[in-house]
N, C-alpha and C. Protein backbone atom coordinates (compact mmCIF):
# COMPACT_ATOMS: atom_id res chain seq x y z
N UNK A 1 -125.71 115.94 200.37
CA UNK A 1 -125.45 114.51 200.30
C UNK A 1 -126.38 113.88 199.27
N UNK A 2 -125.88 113.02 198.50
CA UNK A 2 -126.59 112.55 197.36
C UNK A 2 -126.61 110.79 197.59
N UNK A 3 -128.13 110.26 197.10
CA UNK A 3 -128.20 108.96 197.96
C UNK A 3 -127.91 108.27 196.21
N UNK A 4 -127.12 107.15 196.28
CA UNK A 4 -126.21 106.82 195.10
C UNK A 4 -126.27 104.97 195.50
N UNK A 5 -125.74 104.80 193.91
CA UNK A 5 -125.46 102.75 194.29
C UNK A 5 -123.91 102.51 194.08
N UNK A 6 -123.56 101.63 194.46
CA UNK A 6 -122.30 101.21 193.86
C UNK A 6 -122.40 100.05 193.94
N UNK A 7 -122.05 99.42 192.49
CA UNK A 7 -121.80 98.46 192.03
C UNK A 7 -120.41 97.74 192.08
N UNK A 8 -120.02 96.56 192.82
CA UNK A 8 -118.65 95.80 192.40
C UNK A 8 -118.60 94.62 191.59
N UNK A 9 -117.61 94.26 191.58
CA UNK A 9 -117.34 92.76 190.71
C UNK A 9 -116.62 92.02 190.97
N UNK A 10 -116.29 90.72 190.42
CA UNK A 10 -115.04 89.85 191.17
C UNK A 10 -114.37 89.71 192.72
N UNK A 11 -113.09 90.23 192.31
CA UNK A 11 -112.89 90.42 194.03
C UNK A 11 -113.07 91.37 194.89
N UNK A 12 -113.81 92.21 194.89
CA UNK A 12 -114.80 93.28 195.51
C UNK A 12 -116.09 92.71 196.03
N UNK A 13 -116.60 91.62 194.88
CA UNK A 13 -117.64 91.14 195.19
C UNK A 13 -117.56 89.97 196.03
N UNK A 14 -115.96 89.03 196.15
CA UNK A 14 -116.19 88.26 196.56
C UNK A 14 -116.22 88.42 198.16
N UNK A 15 -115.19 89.60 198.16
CA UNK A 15 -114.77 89.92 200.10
C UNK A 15 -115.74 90.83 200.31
N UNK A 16 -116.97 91.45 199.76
CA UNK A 16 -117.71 92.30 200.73
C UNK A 16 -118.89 91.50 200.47
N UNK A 17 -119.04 90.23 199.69
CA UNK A 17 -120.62 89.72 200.01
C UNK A 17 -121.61 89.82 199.43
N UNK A 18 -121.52 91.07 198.57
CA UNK A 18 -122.41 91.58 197.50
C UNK A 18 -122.36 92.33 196.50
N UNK A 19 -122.91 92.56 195.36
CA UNK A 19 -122.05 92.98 194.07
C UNK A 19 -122.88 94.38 194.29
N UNK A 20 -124.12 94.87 195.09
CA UNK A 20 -123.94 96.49 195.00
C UNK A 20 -124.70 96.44 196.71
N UNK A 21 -124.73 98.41 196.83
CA UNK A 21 -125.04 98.50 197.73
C UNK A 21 -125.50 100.22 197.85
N UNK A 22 -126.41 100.49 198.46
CA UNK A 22 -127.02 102.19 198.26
C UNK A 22 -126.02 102.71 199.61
N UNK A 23 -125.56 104.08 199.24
CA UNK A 23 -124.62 104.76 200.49
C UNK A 23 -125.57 106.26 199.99
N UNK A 24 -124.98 106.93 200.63
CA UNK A 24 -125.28 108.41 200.96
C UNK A 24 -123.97 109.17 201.30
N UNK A 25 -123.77 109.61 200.29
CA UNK A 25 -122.62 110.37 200.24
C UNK A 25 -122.10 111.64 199.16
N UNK A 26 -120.99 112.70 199.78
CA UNK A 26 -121.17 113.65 199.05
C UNK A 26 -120.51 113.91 197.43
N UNK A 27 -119.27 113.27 198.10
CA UNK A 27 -118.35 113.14 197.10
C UNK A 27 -118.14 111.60 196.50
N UNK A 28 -117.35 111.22 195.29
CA UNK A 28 -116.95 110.09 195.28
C UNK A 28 -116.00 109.24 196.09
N UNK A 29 -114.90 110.12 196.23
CA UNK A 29 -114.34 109.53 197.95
C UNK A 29 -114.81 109.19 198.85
N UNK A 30 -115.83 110.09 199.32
CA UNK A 30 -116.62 109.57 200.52
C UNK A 30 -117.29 107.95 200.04
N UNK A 31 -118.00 108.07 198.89
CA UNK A 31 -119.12 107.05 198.90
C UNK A 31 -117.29 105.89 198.67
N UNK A 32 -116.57 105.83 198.40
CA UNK A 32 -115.68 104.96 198.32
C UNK A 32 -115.43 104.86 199.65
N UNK A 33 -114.72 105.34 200.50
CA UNK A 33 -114.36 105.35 201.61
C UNK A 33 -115.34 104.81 202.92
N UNK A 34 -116.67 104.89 202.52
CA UNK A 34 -118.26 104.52 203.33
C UNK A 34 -118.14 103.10 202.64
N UNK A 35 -117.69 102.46 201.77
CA UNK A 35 -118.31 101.23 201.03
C UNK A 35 -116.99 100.55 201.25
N UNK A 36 -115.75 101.05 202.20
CA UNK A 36 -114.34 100.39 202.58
C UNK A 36 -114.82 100.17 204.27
N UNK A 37 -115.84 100.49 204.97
CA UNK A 37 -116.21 100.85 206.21
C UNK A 37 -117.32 99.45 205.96
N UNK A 38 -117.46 98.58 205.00
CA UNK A 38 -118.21 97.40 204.97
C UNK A 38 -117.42 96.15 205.09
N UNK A 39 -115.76 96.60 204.68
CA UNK A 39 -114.60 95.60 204.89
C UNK A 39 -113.55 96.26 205.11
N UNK A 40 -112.64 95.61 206.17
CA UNK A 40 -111.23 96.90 205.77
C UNK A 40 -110.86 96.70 205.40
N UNK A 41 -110.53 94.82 204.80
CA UNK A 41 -109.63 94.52 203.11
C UNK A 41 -109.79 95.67 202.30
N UNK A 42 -111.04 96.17 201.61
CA UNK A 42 -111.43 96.21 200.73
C UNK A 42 -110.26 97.70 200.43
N UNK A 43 -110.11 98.75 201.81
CA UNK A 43 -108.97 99.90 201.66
C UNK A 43 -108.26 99.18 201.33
N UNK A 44 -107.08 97.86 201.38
CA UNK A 44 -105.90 98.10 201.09
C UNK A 44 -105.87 97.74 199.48
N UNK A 45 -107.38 96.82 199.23
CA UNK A 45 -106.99 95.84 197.81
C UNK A 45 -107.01 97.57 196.96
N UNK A 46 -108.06 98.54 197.11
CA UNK A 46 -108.48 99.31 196.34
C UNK A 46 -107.86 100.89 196.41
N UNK A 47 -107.06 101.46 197.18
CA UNK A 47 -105.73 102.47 198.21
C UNK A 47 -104.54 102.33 197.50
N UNK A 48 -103.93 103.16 196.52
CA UNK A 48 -102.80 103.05 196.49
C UNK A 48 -101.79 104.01 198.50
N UNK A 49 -103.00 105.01 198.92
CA UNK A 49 -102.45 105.21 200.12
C UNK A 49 -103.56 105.98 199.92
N UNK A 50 -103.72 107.14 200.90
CA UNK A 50 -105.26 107.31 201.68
C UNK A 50 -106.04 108.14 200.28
N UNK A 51 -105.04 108.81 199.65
CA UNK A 51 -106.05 109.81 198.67
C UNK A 51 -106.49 109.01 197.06
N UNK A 52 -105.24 108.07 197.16
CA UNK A 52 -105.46 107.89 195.90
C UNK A 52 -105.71 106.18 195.61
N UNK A 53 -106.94 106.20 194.34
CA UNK A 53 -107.15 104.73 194.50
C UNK A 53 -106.24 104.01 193.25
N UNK A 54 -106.04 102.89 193.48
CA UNK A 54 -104.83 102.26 192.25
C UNK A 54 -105.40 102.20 190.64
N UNK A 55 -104.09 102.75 190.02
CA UNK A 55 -104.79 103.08 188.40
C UNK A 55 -105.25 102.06 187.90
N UNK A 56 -105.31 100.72 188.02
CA UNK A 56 -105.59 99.49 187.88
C UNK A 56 -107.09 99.61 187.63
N UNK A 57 -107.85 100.03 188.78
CA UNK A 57 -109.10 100.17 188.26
C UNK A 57 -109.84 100.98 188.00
N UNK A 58 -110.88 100.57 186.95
CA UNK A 58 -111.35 101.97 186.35
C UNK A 58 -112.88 101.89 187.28
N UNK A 59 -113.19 103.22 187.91
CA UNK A 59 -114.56 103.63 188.32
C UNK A 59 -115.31 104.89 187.07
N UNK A 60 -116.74 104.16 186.75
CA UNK A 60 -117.64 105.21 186.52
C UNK A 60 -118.28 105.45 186.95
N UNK A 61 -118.75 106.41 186.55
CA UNK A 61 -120.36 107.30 187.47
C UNK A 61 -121.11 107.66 186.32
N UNK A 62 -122.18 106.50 186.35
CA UNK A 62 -123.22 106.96 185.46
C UNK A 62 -122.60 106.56 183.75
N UNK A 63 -121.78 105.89 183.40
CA UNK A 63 -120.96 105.30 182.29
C UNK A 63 -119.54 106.16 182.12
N UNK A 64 -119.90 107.00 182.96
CA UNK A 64 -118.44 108.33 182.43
C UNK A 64 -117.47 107.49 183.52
N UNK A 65 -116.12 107.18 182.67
CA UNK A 65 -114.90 106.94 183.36
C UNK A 65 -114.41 108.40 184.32
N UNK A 66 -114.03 107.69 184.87
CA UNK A 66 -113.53 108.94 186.11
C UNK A 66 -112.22 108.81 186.44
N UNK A 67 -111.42 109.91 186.37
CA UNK A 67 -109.65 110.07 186.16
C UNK A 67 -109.55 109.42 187.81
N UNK A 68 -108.96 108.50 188.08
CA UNK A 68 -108.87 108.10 189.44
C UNK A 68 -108.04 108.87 190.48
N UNK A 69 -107.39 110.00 190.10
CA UNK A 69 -106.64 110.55 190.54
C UNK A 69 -107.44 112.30 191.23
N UNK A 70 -108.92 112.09 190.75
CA UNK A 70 -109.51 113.47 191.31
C UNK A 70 -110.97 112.72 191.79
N UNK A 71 -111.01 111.45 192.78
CA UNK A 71 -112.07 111.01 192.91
C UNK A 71 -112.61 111.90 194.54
N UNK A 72 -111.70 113.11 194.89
CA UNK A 72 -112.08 113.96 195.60
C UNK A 72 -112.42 115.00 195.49
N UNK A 73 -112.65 115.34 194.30
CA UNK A 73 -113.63 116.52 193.66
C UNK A 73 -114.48 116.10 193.14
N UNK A 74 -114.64 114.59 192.66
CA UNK A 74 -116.36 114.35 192.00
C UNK A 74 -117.03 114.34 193.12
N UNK A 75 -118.14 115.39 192.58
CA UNK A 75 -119.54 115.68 193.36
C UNK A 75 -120.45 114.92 192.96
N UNK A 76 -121.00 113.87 193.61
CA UNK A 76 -122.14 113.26 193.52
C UNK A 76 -123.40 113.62 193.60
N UNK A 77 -125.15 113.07 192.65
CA UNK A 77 -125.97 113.35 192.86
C UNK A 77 -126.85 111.87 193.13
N UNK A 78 -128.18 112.65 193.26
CA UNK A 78 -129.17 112.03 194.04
C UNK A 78 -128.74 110.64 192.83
N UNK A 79 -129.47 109.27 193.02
CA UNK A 79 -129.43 108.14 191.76
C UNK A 79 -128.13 107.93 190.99
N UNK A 80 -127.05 108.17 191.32
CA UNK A 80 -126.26 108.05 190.31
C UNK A 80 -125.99 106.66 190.53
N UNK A 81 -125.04 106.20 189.55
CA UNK A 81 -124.49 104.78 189.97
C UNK A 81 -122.92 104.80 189.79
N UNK A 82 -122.09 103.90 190.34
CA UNK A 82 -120.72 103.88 190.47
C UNK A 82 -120.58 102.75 190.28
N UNK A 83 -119.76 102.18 189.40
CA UNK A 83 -119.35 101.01 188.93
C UNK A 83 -117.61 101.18 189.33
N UNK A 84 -117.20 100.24 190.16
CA UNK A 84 -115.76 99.66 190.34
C UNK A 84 -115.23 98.58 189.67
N UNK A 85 -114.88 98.44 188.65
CA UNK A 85 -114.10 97.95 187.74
C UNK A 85 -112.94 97.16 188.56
N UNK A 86 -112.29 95.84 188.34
CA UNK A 86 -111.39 95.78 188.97
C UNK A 86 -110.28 95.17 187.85
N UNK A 87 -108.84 95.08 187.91
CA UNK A 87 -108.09 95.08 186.85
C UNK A 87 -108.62 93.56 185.59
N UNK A 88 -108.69 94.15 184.47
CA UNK A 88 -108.71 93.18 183.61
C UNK A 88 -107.66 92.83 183.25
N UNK A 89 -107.50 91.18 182.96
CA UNK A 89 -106.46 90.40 182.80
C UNK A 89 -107.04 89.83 181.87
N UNK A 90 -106.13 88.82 181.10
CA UNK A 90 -106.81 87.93 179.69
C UNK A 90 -105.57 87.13 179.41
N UNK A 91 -105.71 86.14 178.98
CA UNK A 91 -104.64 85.75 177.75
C UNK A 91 -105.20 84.63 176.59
């Protein structure tokens, strides 16, 4: 188990209260899934269904984008950081 931060923004930040938070966890799923256990909004805004999170937003670890579609094989270490991105819009 690797003790890690995750960082949110916008509406992540607005429904859980705070823009980061330290978890302990092994994988990146887990530390996602431990930091959805602080709101249960936060599974449906961020869940396309239990494995996979919506391509909409981009998560890194440590600046490296992470394919959102294998966030159950990233292995986490001790300090890393996780940034949740949530969809950018503009006009």
């Amino acid at each position: 188990m690797a003790r890690v931060t995750i960082k949110v923004y916008t509406t992540l930040k607005d429904r859980l209260g705070f823009s980061q938070i330290d978890l302990v966890a092994a994988t990146l799923k887990e530390a996602v899934l431990e930091l959805c256990k602080k709101n249960s909004d936060i599974s449906d805004i961020l869940f396309e269904d239990k494995n996979r999170i919506k391509s909409y937003f981009v998560i890194t670890i440590n600046s490296e984008i992470i394919d959102n579609s294998k966030i159950g094989r990233v292995k986490l270490s001790d300090g890393d950081i996780i940034n949740i991105f949530p969809p950018v819009s503009g006009g």
